[in-house]
N, C-alpha and C. Protein backbone atom coordinates (compact mmCIF):
# COMPACT_ATOMS: atom_id res chain seq x y z
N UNK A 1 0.84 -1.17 0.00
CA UNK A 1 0.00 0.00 0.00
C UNK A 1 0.89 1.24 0.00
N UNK A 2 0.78 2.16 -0.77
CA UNK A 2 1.60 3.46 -0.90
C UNK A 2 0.73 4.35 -0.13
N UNK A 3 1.32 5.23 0.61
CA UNK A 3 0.83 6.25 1.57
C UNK A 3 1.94 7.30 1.02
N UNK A 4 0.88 8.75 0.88
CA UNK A 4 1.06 10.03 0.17
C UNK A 4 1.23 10.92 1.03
N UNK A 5 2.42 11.33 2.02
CA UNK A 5 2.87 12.50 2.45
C UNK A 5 2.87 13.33 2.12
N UNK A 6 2.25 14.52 2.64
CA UNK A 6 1.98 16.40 2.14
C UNK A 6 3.58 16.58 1.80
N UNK A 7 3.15 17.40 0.56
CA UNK A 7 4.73 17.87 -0.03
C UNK A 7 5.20 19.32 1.03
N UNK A 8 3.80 20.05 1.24
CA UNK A 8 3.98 20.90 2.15
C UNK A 8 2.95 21.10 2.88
N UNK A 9 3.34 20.13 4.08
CA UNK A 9 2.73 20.00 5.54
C UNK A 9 1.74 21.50 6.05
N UNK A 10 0.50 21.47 6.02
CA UNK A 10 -0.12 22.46 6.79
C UNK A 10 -0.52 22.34 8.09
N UNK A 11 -0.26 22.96 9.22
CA UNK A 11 -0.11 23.02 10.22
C UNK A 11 -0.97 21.66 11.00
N UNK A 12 -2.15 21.36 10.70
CA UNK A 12 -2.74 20.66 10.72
C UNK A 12 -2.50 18.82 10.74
N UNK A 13 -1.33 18.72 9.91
CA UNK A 13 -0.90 17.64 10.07
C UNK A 13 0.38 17.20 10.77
N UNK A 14 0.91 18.28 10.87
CA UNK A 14 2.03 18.28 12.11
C UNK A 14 1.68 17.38 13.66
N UNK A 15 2.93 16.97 14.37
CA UNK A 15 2.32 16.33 15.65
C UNK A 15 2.62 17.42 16.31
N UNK A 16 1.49 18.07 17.35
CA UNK A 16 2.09 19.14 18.35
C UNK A 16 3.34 19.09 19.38
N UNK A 17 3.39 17.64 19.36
CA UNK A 17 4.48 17.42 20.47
C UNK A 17 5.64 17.54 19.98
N UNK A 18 6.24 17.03 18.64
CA UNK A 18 6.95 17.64 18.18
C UNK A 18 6.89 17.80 16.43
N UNK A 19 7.14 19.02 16.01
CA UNK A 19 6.84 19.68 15.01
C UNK A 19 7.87 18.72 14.18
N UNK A 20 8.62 18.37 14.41
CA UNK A 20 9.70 17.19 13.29
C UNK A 20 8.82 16.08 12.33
N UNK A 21 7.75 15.16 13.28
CA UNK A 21 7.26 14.57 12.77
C UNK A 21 5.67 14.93 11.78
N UNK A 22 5.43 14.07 10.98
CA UNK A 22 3.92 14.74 10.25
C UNK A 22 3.33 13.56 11.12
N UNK A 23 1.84 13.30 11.12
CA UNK A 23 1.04 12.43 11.14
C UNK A 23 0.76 12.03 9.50
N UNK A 24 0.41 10.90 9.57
CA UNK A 24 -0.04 9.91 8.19
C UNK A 24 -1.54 10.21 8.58
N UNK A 25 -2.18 10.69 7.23
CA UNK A 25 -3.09 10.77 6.89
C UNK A 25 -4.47 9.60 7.34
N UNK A 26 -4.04 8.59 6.53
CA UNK A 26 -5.00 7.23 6.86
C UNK A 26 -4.50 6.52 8.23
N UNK A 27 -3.47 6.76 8.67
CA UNK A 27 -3.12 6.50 10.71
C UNK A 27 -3.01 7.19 11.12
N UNK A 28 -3.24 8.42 11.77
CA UNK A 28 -2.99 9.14 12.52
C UNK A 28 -2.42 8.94 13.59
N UNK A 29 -2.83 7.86 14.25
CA UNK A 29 -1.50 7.60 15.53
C UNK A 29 -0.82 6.63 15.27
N UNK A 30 -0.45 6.27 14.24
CA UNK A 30 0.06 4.71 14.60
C UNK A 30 1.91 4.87 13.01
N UNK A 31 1.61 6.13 12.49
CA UNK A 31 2.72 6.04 11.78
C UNK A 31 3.23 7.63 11.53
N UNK A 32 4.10 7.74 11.21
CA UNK A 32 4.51 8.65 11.36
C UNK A 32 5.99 9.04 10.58
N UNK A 33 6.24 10.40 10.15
CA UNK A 33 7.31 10.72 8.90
C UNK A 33 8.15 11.65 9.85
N UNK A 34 9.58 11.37 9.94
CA UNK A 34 10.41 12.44 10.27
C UNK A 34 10.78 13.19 9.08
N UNK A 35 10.82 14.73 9.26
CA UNK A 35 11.69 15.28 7.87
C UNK A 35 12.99 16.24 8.51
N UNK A 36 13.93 16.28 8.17
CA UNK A 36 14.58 16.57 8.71
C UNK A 36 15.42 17.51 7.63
N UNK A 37 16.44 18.67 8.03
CA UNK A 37 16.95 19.10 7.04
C UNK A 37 18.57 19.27 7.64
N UNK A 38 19.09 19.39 5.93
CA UNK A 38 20.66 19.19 5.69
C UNK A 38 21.24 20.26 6.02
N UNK A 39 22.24 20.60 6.47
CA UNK A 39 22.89 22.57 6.47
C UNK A 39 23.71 21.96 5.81
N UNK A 40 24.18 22.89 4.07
CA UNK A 40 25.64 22.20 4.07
C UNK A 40 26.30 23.98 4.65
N UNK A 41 27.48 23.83 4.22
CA UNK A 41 28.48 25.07 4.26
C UNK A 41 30.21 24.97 3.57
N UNK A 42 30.61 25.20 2.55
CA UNK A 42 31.84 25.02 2.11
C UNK A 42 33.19 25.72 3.28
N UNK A 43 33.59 25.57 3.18
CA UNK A 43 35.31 26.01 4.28
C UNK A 43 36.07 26.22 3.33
N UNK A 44 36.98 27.13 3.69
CA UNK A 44 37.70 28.38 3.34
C UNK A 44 38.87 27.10 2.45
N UNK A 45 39.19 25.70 3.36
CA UNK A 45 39.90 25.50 2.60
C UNK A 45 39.24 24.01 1.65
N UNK A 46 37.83 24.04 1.53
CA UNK A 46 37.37 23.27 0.45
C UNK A 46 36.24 22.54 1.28
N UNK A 47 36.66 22.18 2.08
CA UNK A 47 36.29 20.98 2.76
C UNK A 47 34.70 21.14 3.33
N UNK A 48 33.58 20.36 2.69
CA UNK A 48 32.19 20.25 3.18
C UNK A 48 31.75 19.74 4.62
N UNK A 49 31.00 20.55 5.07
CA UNK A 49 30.33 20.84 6.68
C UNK A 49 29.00 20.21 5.96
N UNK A 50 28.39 19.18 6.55
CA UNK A 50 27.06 19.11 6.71
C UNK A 50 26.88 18.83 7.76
N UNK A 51 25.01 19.19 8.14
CA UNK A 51 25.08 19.10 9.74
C UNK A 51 23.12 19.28 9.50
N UNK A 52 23.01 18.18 10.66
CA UNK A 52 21.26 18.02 10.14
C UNK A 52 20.86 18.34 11.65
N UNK A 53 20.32 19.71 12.24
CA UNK A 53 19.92 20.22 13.15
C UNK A 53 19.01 19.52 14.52
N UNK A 54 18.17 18.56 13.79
CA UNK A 54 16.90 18.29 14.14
C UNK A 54 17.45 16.39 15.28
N UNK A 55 19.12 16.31 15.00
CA UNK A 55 19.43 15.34 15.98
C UNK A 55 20.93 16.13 16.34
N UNK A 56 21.46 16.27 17.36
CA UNK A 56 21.95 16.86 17.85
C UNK A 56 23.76 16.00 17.53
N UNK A 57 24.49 16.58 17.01
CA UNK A 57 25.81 15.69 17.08
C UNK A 57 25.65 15.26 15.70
N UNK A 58 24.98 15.25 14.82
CA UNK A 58 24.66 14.74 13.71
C UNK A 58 25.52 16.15 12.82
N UNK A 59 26.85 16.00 12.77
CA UNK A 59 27.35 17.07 11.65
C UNK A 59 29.26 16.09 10.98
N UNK A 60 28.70 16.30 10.03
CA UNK A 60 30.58 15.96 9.34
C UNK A 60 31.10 16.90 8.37
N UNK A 61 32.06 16.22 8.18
CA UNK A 61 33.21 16.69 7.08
C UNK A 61 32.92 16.15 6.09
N UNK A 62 33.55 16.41 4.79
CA UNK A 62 33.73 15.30 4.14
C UNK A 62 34.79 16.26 2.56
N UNK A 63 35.42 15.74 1.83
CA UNK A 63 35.92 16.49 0.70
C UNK A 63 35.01 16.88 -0.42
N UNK A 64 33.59 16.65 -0.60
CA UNK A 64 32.60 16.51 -1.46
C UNK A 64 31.21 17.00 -0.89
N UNK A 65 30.63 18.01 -1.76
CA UNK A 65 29.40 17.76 -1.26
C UNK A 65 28.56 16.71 -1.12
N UNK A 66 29.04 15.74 -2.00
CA UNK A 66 27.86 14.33 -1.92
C UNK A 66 27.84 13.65 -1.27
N UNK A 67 29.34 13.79 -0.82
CA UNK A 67 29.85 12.52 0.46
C UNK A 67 29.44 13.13 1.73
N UNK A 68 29.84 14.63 1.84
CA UNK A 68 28.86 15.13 2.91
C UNK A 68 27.38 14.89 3.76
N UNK A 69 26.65 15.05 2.28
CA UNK A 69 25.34 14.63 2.65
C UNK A 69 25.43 12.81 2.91
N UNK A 70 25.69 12.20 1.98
CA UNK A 70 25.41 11.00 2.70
C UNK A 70 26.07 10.51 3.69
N UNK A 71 27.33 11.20 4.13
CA UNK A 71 27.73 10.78 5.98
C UNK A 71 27.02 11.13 6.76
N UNK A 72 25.93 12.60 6.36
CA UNK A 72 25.07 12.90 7.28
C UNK A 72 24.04 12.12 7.65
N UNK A 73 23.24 12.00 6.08
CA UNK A 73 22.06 11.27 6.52
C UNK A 73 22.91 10.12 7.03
N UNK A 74 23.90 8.93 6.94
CA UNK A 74 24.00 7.86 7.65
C UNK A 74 24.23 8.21 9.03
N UNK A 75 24.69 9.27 9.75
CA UNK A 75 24.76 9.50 11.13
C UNK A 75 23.54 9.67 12.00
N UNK A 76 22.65 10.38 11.15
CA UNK A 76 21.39 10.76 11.12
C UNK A 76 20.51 9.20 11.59
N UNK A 77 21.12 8.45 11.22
CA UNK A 77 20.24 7.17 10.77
C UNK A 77 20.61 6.30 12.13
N UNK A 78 21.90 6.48 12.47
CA UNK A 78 22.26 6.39 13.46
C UNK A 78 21.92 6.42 14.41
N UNK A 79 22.16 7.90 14.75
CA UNK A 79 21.43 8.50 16.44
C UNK A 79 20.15 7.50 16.44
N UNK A 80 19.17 8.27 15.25
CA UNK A 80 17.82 7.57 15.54
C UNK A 80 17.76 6.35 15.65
N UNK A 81 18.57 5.57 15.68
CA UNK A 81 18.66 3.86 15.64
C UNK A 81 18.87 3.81 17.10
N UNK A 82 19.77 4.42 17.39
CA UNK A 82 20.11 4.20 18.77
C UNK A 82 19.02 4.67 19.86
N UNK A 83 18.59 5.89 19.24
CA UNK A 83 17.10 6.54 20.30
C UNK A 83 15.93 5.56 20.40
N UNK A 84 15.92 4.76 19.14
CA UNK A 84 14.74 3.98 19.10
C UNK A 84 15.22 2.64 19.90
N UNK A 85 16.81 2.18 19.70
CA UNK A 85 16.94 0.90 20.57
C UNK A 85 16.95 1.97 22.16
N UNK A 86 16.77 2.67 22.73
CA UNK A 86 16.59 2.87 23.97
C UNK A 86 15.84 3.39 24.56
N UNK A 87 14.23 3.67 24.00
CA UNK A 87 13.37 3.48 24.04
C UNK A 87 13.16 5.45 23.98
N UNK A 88 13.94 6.18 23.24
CA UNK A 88 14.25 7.25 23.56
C UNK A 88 13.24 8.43 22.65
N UNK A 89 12.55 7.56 21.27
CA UNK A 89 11.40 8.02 20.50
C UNK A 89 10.20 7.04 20.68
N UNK A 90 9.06 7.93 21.24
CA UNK A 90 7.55 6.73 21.17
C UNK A 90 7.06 7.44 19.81
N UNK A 91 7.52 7.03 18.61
CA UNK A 91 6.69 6.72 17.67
C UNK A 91 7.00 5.44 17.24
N UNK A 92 6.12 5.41 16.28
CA UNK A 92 5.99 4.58 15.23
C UNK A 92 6.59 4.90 13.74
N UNK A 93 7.87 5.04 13.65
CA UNK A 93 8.55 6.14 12.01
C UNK A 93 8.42 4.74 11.03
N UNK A 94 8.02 5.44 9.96
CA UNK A 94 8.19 4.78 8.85
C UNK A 94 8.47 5.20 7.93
N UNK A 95 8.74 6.53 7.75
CA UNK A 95 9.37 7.32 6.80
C UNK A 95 10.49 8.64 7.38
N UNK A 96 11.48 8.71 6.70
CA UNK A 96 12.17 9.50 6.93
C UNK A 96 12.94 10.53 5.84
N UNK A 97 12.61 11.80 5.45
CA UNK A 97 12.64 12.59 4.59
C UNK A 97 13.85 13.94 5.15
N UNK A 98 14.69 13.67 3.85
CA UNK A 98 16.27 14.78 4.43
C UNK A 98 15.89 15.72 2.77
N UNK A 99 15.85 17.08 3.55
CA UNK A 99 15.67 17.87 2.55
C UNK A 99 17.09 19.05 2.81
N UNK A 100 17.37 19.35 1.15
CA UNK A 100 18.86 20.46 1.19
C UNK A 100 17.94 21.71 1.98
C-alpha cells in the first residue's frame, strides 16, 4: 500500500508534540514521517560541513558535497537507531525525509 505525504505540511498535520514529525493521513496515531533538514556550508579550505539540526551531534566533514550529505544522513540514521533501541522516540517512524 503506498501512503502520500503532504509535499507541504499544513499546520494541521504536524504532531504538536513535536513539530519534526507529520502524522499519516490514513493513521494518525500509529505512523509517522520524520523530515529533517541538511545545512551544508563550504570552508575556506574546500572541505564540506554538513550538519542536520533536528538530531543533535549529527554534523561531518567530508571532501565533497555528496559525500557530505550522505555521511550525514548515515549518522542521522544512526542517532535515531540508537534513540529507538533505547526506548528514547515513542513513535511509530516509517518514513524519513532529508531535505537540502
Amino acid at each position: 500500500m503506498t501512503q502520500s505525504w503532504p509535499q507541504n505540511p499544513t499546520p494541521s498535520t504536524y504532531n504538536k508534540s513535536n513539530p519534526l514529525v507529520f502524522l499519516s493521513r490514513k493513521e494518525s496515531m500509529t505512523t509517522h514521517q520524520i523530515a529533517c533538514t541538511i545545512e551544508l556550508e563550504r570552508e575556506v579550505d574546500g572541505r564540506w560541513i554538513a550538519e542536520v539540526p533536528e538530531f543533535p551531534g549529527a554534523m561531518v566533514y567530508a571532501s565533497s558535497r555528496e559525500n557530505a550529505i550522505a555521511r550525514v544522513k548515515a549518522l542521522a540514521l544512526e542517532i535515531l537507531a540508537g534513540q529507538l533501541e533505547n526506548g528514547e522516540t515513542p513513535y511509530n517512524i516509517n518514513t524519513i525525509v532529508f531535505a537540502l
